[in-house]
N, C-alpha and C. Protein backbone atom coordinates (compact mmCIF):
# COMPACT_ATOMS: atom_id res chain seq x y z
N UNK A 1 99.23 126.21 82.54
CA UNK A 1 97.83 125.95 82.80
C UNK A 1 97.30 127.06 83.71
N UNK A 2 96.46 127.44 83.24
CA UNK A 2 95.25 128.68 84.55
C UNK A 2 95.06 128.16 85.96
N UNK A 3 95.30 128.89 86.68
CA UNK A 3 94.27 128.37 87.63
C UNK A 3 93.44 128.02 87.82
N UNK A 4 92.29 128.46 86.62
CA UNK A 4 90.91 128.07 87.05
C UNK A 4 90.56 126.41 86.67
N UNK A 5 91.55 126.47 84.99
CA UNK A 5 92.01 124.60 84.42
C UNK A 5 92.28 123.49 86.05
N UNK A 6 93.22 124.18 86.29
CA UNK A 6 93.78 123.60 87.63
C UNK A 6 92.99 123.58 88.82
N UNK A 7 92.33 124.27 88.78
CA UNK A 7 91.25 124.11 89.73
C UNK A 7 90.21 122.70 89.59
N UNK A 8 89.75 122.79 88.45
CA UNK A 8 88.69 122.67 88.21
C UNK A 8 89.42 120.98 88.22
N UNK A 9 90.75 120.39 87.40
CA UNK A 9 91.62 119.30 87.50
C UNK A 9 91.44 118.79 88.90
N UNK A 10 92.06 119.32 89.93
CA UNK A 10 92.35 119.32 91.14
C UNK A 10 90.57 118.62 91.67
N UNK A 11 89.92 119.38 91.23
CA UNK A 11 88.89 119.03 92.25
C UNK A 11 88.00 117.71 91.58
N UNK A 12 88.30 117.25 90.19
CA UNK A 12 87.91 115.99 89.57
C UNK A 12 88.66 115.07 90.03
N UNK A 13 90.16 115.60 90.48
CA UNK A 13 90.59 113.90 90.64
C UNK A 13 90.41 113.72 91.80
N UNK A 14 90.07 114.84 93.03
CA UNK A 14 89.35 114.64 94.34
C UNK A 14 88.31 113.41 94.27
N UNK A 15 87.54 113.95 93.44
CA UNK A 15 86.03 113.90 93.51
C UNK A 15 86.09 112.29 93.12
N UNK A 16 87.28 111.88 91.83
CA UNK A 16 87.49 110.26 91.21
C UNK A 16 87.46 109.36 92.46
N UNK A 17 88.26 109.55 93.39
CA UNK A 17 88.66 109.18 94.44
C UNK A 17 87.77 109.00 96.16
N UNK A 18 87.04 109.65 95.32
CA UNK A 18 85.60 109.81 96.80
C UNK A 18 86.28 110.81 98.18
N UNK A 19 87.19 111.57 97.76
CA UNK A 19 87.52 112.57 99.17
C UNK A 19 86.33 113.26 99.13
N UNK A 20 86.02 113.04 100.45
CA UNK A 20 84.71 114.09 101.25
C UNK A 20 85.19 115.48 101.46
N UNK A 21 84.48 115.62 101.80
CA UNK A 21 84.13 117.36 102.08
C UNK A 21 84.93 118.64 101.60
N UNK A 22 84.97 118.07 100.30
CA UNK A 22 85.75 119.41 99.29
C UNK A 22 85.60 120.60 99.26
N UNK A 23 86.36 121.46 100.24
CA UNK A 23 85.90 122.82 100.41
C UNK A 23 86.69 123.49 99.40
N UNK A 24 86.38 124.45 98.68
CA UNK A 24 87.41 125.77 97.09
C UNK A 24 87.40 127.07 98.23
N UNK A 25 88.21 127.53 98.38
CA UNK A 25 88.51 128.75 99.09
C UNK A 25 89.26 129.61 98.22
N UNK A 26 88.89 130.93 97.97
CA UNK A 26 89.81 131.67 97.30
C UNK A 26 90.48 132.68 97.59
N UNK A 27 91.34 132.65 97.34
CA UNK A 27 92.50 133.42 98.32
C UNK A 27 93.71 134.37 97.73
N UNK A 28 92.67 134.76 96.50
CA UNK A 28 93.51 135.31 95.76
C UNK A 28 93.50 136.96 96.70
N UNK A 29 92.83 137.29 97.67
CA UNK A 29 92.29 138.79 98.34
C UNK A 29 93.11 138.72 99.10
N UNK A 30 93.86 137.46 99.81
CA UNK A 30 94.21 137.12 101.05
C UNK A 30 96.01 137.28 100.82
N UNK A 31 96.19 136.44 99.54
CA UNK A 31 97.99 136.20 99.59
C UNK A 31 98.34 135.52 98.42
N UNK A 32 99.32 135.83 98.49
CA UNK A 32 99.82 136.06 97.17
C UNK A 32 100.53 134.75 96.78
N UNK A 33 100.46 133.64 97.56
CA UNK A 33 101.28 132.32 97.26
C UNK A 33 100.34 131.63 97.11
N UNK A 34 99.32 131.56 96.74
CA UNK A 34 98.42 130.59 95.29
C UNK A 34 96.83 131.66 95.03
N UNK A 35 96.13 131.27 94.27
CA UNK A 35 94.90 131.64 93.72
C UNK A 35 93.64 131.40 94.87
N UNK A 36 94.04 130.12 94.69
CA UNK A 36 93.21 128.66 95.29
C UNK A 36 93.64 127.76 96.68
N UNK A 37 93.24 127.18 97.42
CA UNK A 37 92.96 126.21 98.75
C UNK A 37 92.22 125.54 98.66
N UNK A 38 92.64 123.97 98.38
CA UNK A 38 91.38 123.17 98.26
C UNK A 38 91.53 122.12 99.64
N UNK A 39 90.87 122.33 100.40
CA UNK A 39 90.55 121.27 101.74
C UNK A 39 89.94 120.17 101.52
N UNK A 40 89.98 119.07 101.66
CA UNK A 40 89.65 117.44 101.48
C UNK A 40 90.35 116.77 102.54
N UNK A 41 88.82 115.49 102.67
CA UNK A 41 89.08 114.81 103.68
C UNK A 41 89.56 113.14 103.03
N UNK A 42 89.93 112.46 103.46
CA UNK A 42 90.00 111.16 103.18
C UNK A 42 89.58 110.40 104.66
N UNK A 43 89.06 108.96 104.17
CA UNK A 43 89.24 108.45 105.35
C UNK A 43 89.57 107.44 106.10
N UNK A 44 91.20 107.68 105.46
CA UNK A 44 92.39 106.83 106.37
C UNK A 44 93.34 107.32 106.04
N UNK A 45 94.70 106.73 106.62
CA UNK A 45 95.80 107.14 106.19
C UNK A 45 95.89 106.80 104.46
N UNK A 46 95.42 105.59 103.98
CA UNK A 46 95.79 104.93 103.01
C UNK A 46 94.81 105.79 101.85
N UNK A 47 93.66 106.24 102.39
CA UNK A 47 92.78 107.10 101.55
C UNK A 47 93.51 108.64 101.19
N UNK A 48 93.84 108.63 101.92
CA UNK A 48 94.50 110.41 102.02
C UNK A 48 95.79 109.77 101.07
N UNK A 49 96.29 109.06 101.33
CA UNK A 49 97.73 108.86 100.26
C UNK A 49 97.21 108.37 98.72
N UNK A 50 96.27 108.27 98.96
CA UNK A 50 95.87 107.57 97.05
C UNK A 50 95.11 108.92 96.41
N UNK A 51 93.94 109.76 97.22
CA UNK A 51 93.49 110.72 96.82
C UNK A 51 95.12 111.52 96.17
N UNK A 52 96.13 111.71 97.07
CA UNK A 52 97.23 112.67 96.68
C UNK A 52 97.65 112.04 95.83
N UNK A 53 98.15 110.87 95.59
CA UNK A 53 98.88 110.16 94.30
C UNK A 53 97.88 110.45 93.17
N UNK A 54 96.55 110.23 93.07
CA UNK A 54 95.92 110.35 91.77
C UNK A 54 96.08 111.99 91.17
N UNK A 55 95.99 112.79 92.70
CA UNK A 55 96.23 114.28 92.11
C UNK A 55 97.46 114.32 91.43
N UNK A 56 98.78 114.08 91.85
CA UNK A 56 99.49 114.01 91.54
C UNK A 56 99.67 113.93 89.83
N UNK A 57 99.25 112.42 89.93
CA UNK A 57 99.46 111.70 88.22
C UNK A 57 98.87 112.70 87.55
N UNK A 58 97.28 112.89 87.72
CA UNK A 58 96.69 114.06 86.87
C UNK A 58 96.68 115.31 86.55
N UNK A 59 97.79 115.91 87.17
CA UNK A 59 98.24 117.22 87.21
C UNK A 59 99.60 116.85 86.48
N UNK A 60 99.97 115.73 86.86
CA UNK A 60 101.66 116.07 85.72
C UNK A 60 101.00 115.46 84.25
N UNK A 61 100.35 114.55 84.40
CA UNK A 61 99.75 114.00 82.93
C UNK A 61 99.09 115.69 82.38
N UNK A 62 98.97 116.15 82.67
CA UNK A 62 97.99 117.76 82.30
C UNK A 62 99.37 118.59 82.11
N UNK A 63 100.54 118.41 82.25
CA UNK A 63 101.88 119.00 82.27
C UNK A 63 102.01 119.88 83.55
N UNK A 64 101.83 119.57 84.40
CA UNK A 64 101.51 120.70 85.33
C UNK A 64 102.34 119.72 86.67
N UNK A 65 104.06 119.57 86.69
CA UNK A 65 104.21 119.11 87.84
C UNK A 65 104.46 119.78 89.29
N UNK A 66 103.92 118.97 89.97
CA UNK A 66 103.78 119.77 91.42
C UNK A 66 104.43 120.33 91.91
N UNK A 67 104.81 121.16 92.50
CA UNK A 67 106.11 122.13 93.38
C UNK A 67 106.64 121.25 94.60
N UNK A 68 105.62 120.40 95.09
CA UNK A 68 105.95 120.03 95.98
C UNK A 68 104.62 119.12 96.72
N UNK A 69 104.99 117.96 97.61
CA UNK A 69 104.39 117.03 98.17
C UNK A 69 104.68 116.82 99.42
N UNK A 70 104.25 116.87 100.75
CA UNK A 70 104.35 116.92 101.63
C UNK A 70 103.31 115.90 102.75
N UNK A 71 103.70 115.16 102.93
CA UNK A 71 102.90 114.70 104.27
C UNK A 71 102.82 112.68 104.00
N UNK A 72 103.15 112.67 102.61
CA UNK A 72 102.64 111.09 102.49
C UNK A 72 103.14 110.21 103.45
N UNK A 73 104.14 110.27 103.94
CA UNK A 73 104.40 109.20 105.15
C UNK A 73 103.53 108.79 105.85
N UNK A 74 103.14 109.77 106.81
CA UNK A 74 102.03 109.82 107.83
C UNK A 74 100.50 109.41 106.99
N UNK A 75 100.62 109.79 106.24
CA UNK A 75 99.02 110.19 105.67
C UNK A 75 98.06 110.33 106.19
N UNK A 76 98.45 111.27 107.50
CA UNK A 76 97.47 112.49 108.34
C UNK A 76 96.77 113.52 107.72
N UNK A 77 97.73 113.52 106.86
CA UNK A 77 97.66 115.08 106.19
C UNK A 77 98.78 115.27 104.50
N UNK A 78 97.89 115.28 103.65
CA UNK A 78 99.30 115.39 102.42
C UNK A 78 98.98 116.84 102.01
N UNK A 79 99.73 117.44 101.83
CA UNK A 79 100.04 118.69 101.19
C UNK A 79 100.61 118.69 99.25
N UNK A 80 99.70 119.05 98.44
CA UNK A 80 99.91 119.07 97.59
C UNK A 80 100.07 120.16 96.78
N UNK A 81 101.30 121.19 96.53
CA UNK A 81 100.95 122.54 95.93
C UNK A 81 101.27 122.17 94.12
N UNK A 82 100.23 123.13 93.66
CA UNK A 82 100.24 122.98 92.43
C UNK A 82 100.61 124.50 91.88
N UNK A 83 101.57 125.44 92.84
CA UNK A 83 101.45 126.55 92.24
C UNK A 83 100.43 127.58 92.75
N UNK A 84 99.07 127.71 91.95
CA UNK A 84 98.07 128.30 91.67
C UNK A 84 97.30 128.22 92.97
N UNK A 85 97.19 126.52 92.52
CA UNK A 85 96.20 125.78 93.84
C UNK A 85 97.27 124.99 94.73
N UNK A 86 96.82 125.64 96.16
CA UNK A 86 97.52 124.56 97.02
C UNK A 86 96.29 123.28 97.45
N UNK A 87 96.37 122.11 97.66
CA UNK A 87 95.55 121.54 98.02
C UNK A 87 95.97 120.04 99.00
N UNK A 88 95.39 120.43 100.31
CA UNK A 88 95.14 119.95 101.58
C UNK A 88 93.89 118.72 101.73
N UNK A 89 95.29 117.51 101.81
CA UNK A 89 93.93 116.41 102.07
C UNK A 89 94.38 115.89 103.30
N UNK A 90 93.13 115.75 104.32
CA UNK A 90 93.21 115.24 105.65
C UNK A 90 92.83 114.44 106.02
N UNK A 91 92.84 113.54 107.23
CA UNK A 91 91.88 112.81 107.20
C UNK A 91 91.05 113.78 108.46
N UNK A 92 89.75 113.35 108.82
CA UNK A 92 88.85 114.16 109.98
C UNK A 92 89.25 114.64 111.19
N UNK A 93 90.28 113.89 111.80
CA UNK A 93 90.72 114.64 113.47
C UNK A 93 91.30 115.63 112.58
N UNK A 94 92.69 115.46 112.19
CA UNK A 94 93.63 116.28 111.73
C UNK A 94 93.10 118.18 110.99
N UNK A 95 91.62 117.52 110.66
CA UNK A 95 91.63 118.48 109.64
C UNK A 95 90.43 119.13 110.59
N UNK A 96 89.95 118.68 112.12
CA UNK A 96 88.83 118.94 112.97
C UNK A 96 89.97 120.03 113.86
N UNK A 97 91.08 119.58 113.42
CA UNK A 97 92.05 120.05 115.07
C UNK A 97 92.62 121.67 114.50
N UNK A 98 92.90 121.13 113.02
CA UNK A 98 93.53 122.67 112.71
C UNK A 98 92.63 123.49 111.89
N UNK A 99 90.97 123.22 111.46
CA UNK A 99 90.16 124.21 110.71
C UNK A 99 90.74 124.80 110.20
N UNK A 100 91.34 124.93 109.26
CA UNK A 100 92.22 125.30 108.28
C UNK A 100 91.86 126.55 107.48
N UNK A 101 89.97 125.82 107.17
CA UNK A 101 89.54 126.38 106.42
C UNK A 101 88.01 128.04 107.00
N UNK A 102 88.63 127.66 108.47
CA UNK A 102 88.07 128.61 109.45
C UNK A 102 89.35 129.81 109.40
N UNK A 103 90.44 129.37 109.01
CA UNK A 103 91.67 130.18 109.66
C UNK A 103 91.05 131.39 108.09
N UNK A 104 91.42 130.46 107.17
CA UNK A 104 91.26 131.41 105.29
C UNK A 104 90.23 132.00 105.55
N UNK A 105 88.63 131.22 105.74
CA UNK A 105 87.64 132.33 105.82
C UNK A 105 87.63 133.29 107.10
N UNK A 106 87.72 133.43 107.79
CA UNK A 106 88.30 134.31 109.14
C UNK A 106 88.80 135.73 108.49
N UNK A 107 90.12 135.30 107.50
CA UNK A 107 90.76 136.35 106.63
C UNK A 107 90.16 137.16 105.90
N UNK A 108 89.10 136.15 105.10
CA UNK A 108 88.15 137.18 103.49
C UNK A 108 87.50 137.53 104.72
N UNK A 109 86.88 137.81 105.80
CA UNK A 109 85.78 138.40 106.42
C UNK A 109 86.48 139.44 107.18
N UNK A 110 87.91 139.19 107.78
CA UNK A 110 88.36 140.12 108.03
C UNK A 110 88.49 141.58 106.51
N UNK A 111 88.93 140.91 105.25
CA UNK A 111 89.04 142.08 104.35
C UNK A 111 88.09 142.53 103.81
N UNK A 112 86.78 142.14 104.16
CA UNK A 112 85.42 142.48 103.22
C UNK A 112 85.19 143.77 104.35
């Protein structure tokens, strides 16, 4: 699957799920271990673990299984890489404390 398929996957089954504040960062200028960064919020532990499970299902139902899953215990924070797209769901402190998505754009402004 493309990245851009996967992208575009990734950010519908966000969106099924009601995760807020879906930021697409691209990072293909930046590094070379995915295309894509997708930042999402949930808001709870239990929200952040169902947003990642639906990504999940809909990316392997699409044949596309994940490399890897990271964080569901806590469900502070799940880490979902798809390869192409890595994609980061938080809930609001977690994702207020490490701007994640201040660190990536910081980078494209450093290379422009």
């Amino acid at each position: 699957m493309r990245s851009k398929q996967l992208l575009a996957l990734a950010e519908h089954a966000l969106a099924d799920l009601k995760a807020r504040d879906i930021k697409v960062l691209d990072v293909r200028q930046l590094t070379t271990i995915a295309d894509y960064m997708i930042v999402a919020s949930g808001t709870s532990d239990r929200h952040v673990k169902s947003i990642a499970d639906r990504l999940v299902q809909r990316a392997s139902e699409a044949g596309c299984e994940p490399l890897g899953v990271e964080g569901t215990g806590s469900g502070e924070w799940v880490l979902v890489d798809l390869a192409d797209v890595i994609v980061h769901i938080m809930q609001p402190k977690a994702r207020e404390f490490y701007k994640l998505e201040n660190l990536w754009d910081m980078g494209a402004a450093a290379t422009a």
